[in-house]
N, C-alpha and C. Protein backbone atom coordinates (compact mmCIF):
# COMPACT_ATOMS: atom_id res chain seq x y z
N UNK A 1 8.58 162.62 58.71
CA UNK A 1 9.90 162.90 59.26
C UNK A 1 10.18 161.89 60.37
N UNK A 2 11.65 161.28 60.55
CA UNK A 2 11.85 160.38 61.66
C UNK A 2 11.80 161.17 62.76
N UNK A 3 11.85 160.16 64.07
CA UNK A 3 12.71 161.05 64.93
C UNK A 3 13.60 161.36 65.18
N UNK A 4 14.62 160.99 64.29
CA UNK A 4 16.21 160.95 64.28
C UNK A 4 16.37 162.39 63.48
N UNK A 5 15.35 162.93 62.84
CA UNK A 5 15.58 163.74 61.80
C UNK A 5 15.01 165.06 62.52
N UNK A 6 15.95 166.22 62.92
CA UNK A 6 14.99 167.30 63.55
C UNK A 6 14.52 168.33 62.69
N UNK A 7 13.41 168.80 63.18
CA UNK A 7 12.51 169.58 62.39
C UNK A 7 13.13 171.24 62.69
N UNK A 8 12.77 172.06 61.75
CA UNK A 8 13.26 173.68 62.05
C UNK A 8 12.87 174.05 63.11
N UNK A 9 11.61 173.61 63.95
CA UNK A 9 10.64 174.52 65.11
C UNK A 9 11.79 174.25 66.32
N UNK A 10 11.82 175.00 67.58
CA UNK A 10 12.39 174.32 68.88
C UNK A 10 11.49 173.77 69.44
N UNK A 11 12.18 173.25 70.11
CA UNK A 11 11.31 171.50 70.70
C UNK A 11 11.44 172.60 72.39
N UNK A 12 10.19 171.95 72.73
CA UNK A 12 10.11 172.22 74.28
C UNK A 12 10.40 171.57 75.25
N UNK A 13 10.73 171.56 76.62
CA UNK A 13 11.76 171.34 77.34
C UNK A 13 11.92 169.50 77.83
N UNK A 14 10.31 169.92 78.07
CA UNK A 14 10.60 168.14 78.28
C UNK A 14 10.94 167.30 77.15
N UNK A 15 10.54 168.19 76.19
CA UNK A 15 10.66 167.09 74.45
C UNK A 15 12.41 167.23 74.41
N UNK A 16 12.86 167.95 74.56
CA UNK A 16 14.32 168.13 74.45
C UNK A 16 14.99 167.21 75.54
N UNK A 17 14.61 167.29 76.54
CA UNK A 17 15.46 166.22 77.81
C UNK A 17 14.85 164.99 77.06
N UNK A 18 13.56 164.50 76.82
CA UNK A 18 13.20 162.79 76.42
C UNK A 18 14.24 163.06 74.92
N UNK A 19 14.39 163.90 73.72
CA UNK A 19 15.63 163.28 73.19
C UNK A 19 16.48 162.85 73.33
N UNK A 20 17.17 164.23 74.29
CA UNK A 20 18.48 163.42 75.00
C UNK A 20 18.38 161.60 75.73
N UNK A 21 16.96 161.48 76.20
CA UNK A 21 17.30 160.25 77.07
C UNK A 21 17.20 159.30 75.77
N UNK A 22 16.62 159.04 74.83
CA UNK A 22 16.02 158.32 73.63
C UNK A 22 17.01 158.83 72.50
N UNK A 23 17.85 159.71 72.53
CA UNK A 23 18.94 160.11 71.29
C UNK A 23 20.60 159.90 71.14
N UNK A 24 20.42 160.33 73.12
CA UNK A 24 22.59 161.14 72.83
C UNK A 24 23.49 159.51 73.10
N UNK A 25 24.14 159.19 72.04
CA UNK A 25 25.01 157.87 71.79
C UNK A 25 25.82 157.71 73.86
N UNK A 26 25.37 159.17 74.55
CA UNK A 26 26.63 158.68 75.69
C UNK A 26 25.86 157.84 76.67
N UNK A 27 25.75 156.89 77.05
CA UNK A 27 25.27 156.32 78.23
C UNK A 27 24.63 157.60 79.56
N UNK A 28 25.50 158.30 80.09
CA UNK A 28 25.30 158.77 81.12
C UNK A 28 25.15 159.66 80.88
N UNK A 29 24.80 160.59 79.72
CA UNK A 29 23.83 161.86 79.80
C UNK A 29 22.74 160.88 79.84
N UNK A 30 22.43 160.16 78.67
CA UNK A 30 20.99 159.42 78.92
C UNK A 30 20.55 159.50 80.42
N UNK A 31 21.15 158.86 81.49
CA UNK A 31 20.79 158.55 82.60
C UNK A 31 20.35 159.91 83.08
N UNK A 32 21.32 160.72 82.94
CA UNK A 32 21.24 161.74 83.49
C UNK A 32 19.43 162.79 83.23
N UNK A 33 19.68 162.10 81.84
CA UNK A 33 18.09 162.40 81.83
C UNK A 33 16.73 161.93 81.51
N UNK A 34 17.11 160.30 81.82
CA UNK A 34 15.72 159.63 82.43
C UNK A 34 15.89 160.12 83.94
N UNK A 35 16.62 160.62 85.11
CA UNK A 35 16.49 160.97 86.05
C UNK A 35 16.25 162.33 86.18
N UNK A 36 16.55 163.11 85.31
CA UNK A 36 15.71 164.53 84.92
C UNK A 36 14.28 164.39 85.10
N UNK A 37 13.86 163.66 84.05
CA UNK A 37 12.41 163.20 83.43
C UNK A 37 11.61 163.01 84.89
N UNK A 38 12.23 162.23 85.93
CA UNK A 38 11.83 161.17 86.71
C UNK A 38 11.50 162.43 87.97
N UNK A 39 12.10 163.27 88.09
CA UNK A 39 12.72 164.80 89.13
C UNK A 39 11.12 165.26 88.27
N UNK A 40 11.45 165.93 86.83
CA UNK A 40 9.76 166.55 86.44
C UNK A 40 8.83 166.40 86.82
N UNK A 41 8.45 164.67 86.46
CA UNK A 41 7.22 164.02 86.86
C UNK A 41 7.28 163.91 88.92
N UNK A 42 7.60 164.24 89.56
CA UNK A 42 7.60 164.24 90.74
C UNK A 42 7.54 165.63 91.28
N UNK A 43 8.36 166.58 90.79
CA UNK A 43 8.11 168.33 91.17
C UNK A 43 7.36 168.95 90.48
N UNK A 44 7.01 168.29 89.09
CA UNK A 44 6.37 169.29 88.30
C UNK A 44 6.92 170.83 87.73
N UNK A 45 6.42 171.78 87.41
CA UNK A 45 6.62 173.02 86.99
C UNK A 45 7.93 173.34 87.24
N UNK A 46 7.81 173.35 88.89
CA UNK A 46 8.75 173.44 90.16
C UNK A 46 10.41 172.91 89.26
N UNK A 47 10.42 171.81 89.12
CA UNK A 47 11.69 171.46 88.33
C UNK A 47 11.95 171.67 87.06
N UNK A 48 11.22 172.14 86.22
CA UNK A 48 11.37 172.18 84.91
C UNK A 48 13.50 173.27 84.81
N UNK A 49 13.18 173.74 84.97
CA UNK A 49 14.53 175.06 85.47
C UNK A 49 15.64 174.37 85.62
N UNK A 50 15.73 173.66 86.55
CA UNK A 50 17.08 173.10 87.34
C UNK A 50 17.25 171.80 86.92
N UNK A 51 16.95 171.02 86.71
CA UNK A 51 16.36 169.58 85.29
C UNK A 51 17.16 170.05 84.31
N UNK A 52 16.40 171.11 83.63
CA UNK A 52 17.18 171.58 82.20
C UNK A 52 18.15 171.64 81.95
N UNK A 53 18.68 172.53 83.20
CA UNK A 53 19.89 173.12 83.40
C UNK A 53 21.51 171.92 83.45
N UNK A 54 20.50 170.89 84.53
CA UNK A 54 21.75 169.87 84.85
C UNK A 54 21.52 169.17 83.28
N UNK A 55 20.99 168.71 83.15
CA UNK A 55 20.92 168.18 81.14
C UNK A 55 21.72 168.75 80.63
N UNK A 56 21.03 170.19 80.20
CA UNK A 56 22.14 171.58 79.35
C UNK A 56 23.60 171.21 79.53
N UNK A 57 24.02 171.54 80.63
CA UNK A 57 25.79 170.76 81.25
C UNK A 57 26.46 169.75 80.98
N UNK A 58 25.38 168.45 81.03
CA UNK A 58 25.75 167.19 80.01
C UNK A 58 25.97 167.03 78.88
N UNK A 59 25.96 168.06 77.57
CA UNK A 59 25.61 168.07 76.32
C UNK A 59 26.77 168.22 75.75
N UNK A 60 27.95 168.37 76.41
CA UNK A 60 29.32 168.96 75.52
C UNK A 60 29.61 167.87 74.56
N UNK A 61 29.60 166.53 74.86
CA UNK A 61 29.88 165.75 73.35
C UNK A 61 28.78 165.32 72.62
N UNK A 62 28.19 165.68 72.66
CA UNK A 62 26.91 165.10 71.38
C UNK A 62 27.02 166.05 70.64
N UNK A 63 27.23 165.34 69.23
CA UNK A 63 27.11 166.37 68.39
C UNK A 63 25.88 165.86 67.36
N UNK A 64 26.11 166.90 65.93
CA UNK A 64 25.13 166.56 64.79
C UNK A 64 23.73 167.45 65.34
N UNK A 65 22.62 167.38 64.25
CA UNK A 65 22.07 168.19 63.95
C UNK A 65 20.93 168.11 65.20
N UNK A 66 20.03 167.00 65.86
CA UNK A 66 19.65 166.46 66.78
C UNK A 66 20.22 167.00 67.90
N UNK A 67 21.20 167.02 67.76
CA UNK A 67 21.90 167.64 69.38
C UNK A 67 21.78 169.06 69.01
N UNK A 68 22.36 170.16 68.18
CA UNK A 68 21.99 171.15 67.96
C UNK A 68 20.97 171.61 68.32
N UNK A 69 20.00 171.41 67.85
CA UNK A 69 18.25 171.69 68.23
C UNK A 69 18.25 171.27 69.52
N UNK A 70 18.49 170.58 70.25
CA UNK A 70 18.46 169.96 71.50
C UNK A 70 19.19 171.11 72.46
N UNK A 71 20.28 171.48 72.44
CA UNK A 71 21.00 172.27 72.50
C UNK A 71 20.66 173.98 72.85
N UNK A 72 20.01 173.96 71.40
CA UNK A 72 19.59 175.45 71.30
C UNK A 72 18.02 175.12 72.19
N UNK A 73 17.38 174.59 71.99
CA UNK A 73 15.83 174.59 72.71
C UNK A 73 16.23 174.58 74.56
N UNK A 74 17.13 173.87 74.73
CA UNK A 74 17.28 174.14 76.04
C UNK A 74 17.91 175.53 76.76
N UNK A 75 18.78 176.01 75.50
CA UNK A 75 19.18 176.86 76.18
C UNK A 75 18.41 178.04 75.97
N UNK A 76 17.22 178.23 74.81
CA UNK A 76 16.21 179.88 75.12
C UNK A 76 15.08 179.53 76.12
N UNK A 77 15.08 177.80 76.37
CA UNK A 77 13.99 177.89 77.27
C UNK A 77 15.06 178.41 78.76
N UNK A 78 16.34 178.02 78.35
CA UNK A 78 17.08 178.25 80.27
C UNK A 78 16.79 180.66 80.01
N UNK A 79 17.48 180.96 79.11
CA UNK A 79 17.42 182.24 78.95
C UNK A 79 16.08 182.69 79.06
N UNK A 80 15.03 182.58 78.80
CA UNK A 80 13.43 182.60 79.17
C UNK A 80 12.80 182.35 80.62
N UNK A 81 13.68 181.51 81.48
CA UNK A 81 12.70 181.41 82.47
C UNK A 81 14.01 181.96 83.33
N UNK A 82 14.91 182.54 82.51
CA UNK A 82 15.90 183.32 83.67
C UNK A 82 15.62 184.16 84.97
N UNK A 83 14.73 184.65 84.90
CA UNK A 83 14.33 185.63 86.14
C UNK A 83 13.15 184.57 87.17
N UNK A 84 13.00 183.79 86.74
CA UNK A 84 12.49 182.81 87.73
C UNK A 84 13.24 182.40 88.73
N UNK A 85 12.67 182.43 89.86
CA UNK A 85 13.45 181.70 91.04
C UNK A 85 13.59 180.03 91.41
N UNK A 86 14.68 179.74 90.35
CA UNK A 86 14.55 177.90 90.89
C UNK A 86 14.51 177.65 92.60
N UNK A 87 14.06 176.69 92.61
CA UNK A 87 13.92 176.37 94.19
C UNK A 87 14.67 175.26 94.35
């Protein structure tokens, strides 16, 4: 399977933000989330939540099947760590 081609499973959170940075045709979601990526690797755990979240927000024009999965994986991981306290 490519990576252009998404698989049935959901992708987990960081795998979903590195698509977006390596997938979505817009320039500035990309950015938006190699500087996600960049926030992870520096807070760790700590950011996974609020990372997602600002990504998740960026997503309104990407479409197709890639963004879908992208899409949906971010948003049961945002509904899943809902009762967590972002910092």
């Amino acid at each position: 399977m490519s990576p252009d081609t998404p698989s049935e499973r959901p992708l987990g959170v960081v795998e979903a933000i590195t698509a977006v940075r390596d997938q979505c045709p817009n320039a500035a979601v990309r950015e938006n989330a190699v500087r996600a990526l960049d926030a992870i690797r520096e807070g760790g755990a700590d950011a996974l939540r609020d990372q997602a979240f600002l990504v998740f927000t960026t997503l309104a024009g990407w479409r197709g099947a890639r963004a879908h999965q992208v899409r949906e994986s971010l948003q049961r991981f945002l509904r899943t760590s809902e009762g967590s306290d972002p910092q």
